[in-house]
Protein backbone atom coordinates (compact mmCIF):
# COMPACT_ATOMS: atom_id res chain seq x y z
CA UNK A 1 -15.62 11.65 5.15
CA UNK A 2 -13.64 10.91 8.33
CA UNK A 3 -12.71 13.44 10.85
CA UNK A 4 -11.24 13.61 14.13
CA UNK A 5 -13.44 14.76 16.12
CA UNK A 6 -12.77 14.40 20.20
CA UNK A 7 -10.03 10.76 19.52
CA UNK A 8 -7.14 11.71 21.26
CA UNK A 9 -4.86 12.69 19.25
CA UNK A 10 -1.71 15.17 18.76
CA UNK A 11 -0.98 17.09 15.58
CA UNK A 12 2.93 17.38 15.34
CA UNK A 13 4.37 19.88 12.79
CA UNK A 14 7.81 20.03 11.62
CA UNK A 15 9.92 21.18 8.32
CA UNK A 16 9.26 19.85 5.27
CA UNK A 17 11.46 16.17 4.98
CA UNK A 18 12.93 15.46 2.34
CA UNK A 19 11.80 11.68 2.58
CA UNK A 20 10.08 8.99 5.08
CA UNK A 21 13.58 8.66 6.84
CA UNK A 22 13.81 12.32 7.57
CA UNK A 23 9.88 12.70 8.36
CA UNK A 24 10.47 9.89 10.99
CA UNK A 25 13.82 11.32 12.71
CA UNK A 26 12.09 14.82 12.79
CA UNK A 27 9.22 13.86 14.60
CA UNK A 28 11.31 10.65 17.01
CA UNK A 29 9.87 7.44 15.86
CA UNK A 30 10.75 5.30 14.51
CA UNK A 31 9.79 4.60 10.79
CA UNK A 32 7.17 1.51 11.42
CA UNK A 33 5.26 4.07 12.70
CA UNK A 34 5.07 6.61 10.09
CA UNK A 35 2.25 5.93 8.33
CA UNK A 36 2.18 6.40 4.43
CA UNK A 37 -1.90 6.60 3.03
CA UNK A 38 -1.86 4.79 0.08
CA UNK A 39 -4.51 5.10 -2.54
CA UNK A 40 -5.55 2.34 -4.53
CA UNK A 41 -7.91 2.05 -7.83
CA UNK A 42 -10.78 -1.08 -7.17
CA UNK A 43 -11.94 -0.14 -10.54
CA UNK A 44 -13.52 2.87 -12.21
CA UNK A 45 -14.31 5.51 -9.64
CA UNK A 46 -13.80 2.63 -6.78
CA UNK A 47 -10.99 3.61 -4.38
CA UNK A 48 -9.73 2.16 -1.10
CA UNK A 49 -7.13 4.14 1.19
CA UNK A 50 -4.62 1.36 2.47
CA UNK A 51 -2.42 2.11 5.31
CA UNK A 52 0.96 1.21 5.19
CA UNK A 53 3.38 1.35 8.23
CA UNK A 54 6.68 3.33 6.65
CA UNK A 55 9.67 0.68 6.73
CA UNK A 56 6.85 -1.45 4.31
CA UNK A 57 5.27 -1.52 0.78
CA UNK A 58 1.98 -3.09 0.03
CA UNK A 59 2.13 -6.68 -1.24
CA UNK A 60 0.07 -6.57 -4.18
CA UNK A 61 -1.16 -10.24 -3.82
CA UNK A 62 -2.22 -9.94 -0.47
CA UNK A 63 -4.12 -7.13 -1.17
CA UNK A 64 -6.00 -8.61 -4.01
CA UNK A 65 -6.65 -11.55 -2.66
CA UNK A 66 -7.85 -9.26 0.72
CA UNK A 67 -10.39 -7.34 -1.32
CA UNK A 68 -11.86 -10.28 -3.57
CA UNK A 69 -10.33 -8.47 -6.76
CA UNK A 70 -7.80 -9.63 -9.31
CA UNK A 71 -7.08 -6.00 -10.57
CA UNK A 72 -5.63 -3.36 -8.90
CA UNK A 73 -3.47 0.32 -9.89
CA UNK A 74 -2.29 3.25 -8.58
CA UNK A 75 -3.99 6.40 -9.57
CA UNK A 76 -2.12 9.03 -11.60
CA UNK A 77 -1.44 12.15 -9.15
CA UNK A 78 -4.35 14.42 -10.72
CA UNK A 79 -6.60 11.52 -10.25
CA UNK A 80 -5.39 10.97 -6.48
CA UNK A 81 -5.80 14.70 -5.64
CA UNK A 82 -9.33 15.07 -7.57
CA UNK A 83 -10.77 11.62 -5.43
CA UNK A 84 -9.35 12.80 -1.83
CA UNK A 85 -8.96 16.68 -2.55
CA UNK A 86 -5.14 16.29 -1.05
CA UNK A 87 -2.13 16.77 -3.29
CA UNK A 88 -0.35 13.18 -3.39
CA UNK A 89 2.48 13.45 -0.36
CA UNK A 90 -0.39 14.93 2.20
CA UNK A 91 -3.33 12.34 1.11
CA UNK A 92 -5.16 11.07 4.29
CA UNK A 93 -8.17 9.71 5.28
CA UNK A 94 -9.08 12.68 7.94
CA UNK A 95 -11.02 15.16 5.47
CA UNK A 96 -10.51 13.49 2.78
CA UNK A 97 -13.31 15.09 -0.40
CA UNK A 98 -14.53 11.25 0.00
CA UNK A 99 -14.84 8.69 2.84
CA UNK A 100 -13.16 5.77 1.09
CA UNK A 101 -13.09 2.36 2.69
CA UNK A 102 -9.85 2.00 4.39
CA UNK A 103 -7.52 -0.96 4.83
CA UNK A 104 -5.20 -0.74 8.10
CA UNK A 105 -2.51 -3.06 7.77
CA UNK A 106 -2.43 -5.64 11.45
CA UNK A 107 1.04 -4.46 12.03
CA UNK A 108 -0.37 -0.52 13.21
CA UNK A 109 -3.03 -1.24 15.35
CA UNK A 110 -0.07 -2.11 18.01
CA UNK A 111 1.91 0.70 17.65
CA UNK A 112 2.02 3.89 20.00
CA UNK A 113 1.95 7.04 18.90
CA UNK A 114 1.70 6.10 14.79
CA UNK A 115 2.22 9.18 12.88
CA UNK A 116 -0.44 9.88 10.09
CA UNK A 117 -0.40 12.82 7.58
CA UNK A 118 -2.62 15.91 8.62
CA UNK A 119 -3.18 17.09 4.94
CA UNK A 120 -0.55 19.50 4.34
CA UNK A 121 3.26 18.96 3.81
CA UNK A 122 5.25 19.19 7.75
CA UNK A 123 1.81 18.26 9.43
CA UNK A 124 1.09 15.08 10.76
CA UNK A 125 -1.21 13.04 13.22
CA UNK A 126 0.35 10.99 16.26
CA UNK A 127 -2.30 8.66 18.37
CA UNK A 128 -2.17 5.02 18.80
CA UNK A 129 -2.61 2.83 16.01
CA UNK A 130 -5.68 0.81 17.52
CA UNK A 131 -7.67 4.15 17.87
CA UNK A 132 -6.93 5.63 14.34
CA UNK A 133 -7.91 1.52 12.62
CA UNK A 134 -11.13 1.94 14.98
CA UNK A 135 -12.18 5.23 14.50
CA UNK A 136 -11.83 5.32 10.38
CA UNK A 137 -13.44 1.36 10.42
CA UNK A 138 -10.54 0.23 8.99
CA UNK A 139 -10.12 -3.74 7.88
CA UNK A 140 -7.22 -5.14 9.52
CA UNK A 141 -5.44 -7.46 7.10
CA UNK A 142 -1.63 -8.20 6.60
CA UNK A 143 -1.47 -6.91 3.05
CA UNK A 144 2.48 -5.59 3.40
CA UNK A 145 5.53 -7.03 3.30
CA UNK A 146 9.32 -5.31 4.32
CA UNK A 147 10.38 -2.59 2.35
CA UNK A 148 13.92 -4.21 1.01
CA UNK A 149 15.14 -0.33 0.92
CA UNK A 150 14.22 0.74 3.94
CA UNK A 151 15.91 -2.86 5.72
CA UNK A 152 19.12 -2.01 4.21
């Protein structure tokens, strides 16, 4: 299980958003550094969180090819809540029910302040990027590529 302990950190709350955009205008950065905690089925009962800098989506390849696996899904949103004990839109590795292995994609660990989810809609996490991939041991590996929604 990860917590924060004394990292230096800020915990920034704010309305509800209705979506990444709005979470990122609320809280004045811009959306590379929102950070969306991704969970991803290894296999059974295997999970990895992969984090994913907001204006990105994971590139499936990379990812498998990152981890050594030719298989990987998306748990259902029961089975995301029951492995991390977060209801999928809060999901984050601080507190999570289990410590998975995270994966921190290269492109955070230069940002400053990233903003990761705190665990409850509204609530989020700014520090810099290189101290949240350091404290949660995160592998750094380019496994995104541009969101083609998000560049539009």
């Amino acid at each position: 299980m990860h917590q924060l302990g004394d990292i230096e950190h800020r915990v920034v709350t704010f309305p509800p958003p209705r979506d990444v955009q709005e979470s990122a205008r609320l809280q004045a950065i811009p959306l590379s550094s929102l950070i969306k905690t991704i969970v991803v089925r290894r296999g059974e009962g295997d999970f990895v969180f992969v984090l994913v800098p907001g204006d990105r989506v994971i590139d499936w390849p990379k990812l498998r090819r990152h981890l050594g696996v030719s298989r990987l899904s998306l748990p259902d949103r029961e089975t995301a809540k029951r492995v991390t004990g977060y209801e999928p839109g809060t999901i984050t590795p601080f507190g999570s029910s289990t410590g998975w292995p995270v994966v921190c994609d290269t492109r955070l660990i230069d940002l400053d302040p990233v903003a990761i989810g705190g665990g409850a809609r509204g609530v989020t996490i700014h520090l810099s990027g290189r101290t949240l991939a350091t404290h949660l041991s995160a592998a750094l590996a380019d496994v995104t590529r541009p969101n083609a929604v998000s560049c539009r």
